[in-house]
C-alpha atoms as a PDB file:
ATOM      1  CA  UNK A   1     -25.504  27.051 -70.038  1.00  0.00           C
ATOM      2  CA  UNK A   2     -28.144  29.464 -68.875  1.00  0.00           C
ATOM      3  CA  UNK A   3     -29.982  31.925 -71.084  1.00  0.00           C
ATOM      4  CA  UNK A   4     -29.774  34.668 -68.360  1.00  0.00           C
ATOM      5  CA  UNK A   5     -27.530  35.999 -65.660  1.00  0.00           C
ATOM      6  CA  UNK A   6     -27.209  38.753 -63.472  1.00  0.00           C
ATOM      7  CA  UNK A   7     -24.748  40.457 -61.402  1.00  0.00           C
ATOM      8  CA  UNK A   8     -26.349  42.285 -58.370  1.00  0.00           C
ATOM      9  CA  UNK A   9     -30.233  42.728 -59.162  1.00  0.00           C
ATOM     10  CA  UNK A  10     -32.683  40.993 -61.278  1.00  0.00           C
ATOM     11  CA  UNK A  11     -36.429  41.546 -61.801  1.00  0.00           C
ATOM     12  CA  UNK A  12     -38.323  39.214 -63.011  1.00  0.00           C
ATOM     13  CA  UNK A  13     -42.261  38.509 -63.706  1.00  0.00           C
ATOM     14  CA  UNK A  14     -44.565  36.010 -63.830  1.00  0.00           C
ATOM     15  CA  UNK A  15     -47.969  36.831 -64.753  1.00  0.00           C
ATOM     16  CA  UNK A  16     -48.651  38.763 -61.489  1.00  0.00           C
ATOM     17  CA  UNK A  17     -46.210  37.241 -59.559  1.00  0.00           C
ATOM     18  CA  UNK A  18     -43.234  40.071 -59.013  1.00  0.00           C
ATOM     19  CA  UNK A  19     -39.756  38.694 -58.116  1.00  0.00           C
ATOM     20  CA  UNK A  20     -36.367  40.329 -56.749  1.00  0.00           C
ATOM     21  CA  UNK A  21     -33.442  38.214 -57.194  1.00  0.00           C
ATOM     22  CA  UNK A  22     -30.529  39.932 -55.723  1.00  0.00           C
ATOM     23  CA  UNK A  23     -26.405  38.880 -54.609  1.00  0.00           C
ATOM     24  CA  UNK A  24     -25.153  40.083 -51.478  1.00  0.00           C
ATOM     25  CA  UNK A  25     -21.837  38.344 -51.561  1.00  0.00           C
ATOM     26  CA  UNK A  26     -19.797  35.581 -50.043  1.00  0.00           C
ATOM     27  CA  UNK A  27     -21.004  33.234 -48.201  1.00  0.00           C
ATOM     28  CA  UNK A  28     -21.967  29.582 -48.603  1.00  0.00           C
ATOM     29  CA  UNK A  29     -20.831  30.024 -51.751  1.00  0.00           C
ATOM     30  CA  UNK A  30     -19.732  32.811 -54.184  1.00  0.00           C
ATOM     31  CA  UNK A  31     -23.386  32.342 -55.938  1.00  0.00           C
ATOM     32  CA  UNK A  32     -25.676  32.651 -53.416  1.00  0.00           C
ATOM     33  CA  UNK A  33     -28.752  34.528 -54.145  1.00  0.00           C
ATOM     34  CA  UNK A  34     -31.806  35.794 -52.357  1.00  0.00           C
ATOM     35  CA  UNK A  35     -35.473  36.035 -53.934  1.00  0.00           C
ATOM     36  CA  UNK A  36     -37.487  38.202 -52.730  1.00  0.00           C
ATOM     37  CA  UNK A  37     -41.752  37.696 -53.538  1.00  0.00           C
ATOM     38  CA  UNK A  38     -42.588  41.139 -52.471  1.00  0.00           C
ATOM     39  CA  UNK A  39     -46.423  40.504 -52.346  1.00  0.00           C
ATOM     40  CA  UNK A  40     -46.164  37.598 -50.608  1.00  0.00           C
ATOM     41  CA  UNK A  41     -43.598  39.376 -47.871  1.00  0.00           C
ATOM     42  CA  UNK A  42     -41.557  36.400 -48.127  1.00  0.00           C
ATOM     43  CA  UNK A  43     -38.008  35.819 -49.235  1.00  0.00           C
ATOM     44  CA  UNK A  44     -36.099  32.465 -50.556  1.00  0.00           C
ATOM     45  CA  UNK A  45     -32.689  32.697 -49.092  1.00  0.00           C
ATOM     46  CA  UNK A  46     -31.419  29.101 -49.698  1.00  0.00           C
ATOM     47  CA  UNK A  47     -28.232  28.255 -48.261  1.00  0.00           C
ATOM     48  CA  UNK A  48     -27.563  32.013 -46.461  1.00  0.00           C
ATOM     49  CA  UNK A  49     -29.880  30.613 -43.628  1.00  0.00           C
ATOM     50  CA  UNK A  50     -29.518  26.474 -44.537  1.00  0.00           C
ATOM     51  CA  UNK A  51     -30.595  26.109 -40.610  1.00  0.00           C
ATOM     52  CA  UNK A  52     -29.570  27.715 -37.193  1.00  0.00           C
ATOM     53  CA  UNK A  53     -25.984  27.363 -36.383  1.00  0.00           C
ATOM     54  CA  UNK A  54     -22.541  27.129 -37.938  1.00  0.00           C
ATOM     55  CA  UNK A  55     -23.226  27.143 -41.454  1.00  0.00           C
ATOM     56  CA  UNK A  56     -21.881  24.508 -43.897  1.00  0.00           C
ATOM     57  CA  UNK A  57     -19.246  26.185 -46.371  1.00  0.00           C
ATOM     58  CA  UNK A  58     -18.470  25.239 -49.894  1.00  0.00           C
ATOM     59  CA  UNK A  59     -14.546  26.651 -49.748  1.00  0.00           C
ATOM     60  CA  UNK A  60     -14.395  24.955 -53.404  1.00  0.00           C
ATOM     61  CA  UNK A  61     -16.950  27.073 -54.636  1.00  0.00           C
ATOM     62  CA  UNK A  62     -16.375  30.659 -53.274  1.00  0.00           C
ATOM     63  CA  UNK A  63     -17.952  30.315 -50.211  1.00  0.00           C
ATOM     64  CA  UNK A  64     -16.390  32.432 -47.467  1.00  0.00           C
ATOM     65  CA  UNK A  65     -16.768  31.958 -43.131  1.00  0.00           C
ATOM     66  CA  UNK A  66     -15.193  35.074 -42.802  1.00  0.00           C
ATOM     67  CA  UNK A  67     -17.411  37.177 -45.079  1.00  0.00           C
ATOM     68  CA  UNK A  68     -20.657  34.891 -44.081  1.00  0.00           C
ATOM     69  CA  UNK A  69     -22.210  37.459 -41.020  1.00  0.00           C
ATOM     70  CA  UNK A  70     -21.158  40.435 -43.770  1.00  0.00           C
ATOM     71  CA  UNK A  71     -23.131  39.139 -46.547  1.00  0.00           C
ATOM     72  CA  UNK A  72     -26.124  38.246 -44.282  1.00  0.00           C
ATOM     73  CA  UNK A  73     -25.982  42.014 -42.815  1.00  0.00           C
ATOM     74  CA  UNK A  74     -25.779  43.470 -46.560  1.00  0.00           C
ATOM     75  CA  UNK A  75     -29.283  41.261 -47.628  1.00  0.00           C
ATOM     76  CA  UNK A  76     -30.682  41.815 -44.415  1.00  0.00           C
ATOM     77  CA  UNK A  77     -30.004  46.066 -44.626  1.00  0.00           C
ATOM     78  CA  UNK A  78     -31.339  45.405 -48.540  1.00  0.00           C
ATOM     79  CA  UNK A  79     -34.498  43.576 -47.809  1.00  0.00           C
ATOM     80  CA  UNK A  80     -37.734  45.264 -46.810  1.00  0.00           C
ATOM     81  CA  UNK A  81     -41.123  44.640 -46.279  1.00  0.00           C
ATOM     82  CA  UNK A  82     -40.189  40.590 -46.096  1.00  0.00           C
ATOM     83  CA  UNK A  83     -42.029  38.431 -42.681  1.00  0.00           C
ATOM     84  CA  UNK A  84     -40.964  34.746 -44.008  1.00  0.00           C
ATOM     85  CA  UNK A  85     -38.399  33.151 -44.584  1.00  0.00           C
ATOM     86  CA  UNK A  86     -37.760  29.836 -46.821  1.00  0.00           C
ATOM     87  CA  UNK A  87     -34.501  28.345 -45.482  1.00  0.00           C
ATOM     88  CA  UNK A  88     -32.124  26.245 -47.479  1.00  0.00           C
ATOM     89  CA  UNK A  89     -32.986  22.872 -45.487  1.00  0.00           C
ATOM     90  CA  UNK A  90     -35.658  23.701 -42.741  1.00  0.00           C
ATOM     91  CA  UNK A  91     -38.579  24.940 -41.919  1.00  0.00           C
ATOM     92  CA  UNK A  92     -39.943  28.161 -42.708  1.00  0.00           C
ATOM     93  CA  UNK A  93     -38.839  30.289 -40.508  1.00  0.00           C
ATOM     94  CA  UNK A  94     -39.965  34.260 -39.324  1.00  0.00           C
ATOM     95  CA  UNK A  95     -37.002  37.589 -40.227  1.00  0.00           C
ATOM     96  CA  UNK A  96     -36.393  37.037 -36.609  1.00  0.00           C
ATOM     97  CA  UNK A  97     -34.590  33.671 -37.039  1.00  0.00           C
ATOM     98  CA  UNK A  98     -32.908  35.316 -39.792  1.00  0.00           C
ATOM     99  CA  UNK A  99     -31.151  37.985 -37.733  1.00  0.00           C
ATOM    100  CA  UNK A 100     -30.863  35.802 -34.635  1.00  0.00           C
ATOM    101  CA  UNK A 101     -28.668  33.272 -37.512  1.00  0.00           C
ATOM    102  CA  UNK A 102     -26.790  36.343 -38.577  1.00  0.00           C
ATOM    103  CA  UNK A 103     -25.861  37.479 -35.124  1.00  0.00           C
ATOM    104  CA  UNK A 104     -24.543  34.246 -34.224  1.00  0.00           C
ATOM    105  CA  UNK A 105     -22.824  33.619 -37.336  1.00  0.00           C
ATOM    106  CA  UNK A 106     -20.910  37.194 -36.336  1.00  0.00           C
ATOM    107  CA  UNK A 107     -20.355  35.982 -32.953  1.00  0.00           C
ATOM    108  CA  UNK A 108     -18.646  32.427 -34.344  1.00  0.00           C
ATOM    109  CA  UNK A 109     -16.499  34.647 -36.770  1.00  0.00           C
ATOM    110  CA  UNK A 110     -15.287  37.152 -34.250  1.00  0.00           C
ATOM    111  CA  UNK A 111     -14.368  33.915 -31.725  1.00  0.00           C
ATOM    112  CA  UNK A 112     -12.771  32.828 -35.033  1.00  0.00           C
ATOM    113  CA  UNK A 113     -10.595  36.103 -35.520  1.00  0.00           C
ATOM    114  CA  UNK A 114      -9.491  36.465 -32.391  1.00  0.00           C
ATOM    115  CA  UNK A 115      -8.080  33.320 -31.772  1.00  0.00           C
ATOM    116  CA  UNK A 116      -6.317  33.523 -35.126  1.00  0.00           C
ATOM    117  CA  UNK A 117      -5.005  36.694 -34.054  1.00  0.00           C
ATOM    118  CA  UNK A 118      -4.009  34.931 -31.285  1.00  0.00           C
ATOM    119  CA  UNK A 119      -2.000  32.312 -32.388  1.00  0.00           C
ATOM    120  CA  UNK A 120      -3.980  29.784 -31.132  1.00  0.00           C
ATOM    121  CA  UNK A 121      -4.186  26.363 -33.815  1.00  0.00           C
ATOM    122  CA  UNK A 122      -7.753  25.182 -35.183  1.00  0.00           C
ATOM    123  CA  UNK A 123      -8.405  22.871 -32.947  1.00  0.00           C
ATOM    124  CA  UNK A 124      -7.656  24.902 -29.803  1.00  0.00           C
ATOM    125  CA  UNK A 125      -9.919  27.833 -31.268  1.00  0.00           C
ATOM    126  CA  UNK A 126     -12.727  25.049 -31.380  1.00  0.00           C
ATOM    127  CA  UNK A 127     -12.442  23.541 -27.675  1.00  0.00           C
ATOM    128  CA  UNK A 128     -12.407  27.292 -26.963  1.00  0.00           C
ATOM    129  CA  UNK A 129     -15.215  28.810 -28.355  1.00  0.00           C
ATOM    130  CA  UNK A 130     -18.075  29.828 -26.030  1.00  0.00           C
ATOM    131  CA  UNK A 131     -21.849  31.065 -26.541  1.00  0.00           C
ATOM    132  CA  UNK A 132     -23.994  33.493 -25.324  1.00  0.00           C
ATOM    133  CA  UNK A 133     -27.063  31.811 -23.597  1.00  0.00           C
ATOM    134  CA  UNK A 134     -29.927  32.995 -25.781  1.00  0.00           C
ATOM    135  CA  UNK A 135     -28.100  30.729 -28.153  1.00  0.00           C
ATOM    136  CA  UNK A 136     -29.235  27.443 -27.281  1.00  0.00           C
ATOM    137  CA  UNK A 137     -25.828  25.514 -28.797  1.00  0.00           C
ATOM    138  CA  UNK A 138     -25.918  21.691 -29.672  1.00  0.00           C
ATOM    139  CA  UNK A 139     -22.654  19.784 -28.605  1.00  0.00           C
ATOM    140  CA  UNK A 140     -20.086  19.442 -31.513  1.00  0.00           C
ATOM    141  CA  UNK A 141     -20.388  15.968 -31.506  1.00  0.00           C
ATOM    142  CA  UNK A 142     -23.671  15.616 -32.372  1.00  0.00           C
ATOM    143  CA  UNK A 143     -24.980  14.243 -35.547  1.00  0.00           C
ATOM    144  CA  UNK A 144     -27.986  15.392 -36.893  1.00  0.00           C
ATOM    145  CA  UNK A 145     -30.811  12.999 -37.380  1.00  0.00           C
ATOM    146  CA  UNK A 146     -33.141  15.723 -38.772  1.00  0.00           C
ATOM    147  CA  UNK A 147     -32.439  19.398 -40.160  1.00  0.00           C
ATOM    148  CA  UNK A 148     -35.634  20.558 -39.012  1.00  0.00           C
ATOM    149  CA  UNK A 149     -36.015  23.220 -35.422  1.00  0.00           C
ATOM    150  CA  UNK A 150     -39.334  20.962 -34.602  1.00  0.00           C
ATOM    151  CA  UNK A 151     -37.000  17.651 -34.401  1.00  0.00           C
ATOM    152  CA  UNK A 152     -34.125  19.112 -32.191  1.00  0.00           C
ATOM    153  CA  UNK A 153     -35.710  19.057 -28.355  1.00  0.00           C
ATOM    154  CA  UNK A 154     -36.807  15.328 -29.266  1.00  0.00           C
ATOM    155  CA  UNK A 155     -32.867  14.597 -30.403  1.00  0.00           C
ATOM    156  CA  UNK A 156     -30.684  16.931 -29.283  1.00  0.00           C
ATOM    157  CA  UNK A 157     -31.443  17.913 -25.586  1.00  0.00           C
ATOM    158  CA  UNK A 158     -33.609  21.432 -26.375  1.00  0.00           C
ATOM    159  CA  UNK A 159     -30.539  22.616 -28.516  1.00  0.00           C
ATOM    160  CA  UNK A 160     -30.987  24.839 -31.459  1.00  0.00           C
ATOM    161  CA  UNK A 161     -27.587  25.844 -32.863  1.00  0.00           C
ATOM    162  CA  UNK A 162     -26.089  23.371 -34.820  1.00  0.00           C
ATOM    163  CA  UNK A 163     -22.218  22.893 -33.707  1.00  0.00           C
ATOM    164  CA  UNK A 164     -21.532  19.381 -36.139  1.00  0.00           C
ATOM    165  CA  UNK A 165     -19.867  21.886 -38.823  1.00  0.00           C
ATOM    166  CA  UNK A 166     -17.821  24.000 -36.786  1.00  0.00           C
ATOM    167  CA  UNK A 167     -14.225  22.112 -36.981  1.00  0.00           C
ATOM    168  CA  UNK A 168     -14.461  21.972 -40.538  1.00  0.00           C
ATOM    169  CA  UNK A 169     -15.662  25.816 -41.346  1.00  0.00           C
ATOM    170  CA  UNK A 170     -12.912  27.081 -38.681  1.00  0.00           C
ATOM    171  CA  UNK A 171     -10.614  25.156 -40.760  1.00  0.00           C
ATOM    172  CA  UNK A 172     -12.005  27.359 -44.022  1.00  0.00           C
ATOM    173  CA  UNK A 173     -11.886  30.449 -42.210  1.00  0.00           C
ATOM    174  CA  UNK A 174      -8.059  29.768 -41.433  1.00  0.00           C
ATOM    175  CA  UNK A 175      -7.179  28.972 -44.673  1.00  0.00           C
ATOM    176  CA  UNK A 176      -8.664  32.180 -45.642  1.00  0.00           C
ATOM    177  CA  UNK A 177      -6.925  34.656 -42.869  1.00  0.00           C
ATOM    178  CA  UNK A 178      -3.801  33.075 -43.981  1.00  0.00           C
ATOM    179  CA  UNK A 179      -4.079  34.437 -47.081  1.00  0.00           C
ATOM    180  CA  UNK A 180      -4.532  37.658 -46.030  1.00  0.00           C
END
């Protein structure tokens, strides 16, 4: 069991070295946390950003595809003076990924919504779903040799957005509309 928890906001210190770990809510799963290293302008957000596209869920644990884009708008609103970013499972990446991932995160969830609202089953919301172009989108078929952005043109046709998860995180984000 661990010595030390935290709700919302924990400082901690190592000889110089200042560190923010803060919860922003659902989203891979219920206990995702950021860490920001404010003099290094760099933040460890694990699985928030795991790599760009559809995010892989953990329903078992708490995680949430309808809350993901709102928890990655709360940290992003919360987090200042941060240029880095250490992913969950690729490369480093600049705050711009970040809030490119979050944008299309929100754009997979609203597609998601409406064609709930809609009536329309799981796997017609899937064979549905369309993407802006600055979103370079990998086919849904694909299976990733490599998690990292420098692999993708050499394996997956200049694509950047990973698709592979998006069946099975639709599926999540049914189960939890139905609930509402």
């Amino acid at each position: 069991m661990p010595k030390r928890t935290f709700k919302d906001k924990l400082s901690l210190k190592s000889g110089s070295l200042q560190m923010e770990l803060s919860y922003y809510g659902r989203a891979h799963t219920s206990g995702d946390i950021v860490i920001v290293f404010p003099s290094m302008r760099l933040a460890h957000v694990g699985d928030l950003f795991a790599w760009r596209g559809v995010p892989r869920l953990f329903a078992e644990d708490g995680g949430s595809t309808i809350q993901f884009p709102d928890t990655l708008t709360k940290a992003q609103a919360a987090i200042k003076n941060v240029d880095t970013i250490i992913t969950g499972h690729n490369t480093v990446m600049k705050w711009q990924d970040w809030v490119d991932q979050r944008d299309f995160v929100a754009e997979y969830v609203r597609q998601i919504q409406a064609a709930f609202k809609a009536g329309k089953s799981v796997d017609d919301a899937v064979a549905g779903m369309t993407w802006p172009d600055r979103f370079k989108v990998c086919p849904q078929n694909d299976t990733f040799v490599s998690q990292y952005d420098a692999d993708y043109p050499k394996f997956h046709n200049d694509c950047t957005y990973r698709t592979d998860q998006l069946k099975t995180d639709t599926q999540y984000a049914y189960d939890e509309l139905n609930k509402k």
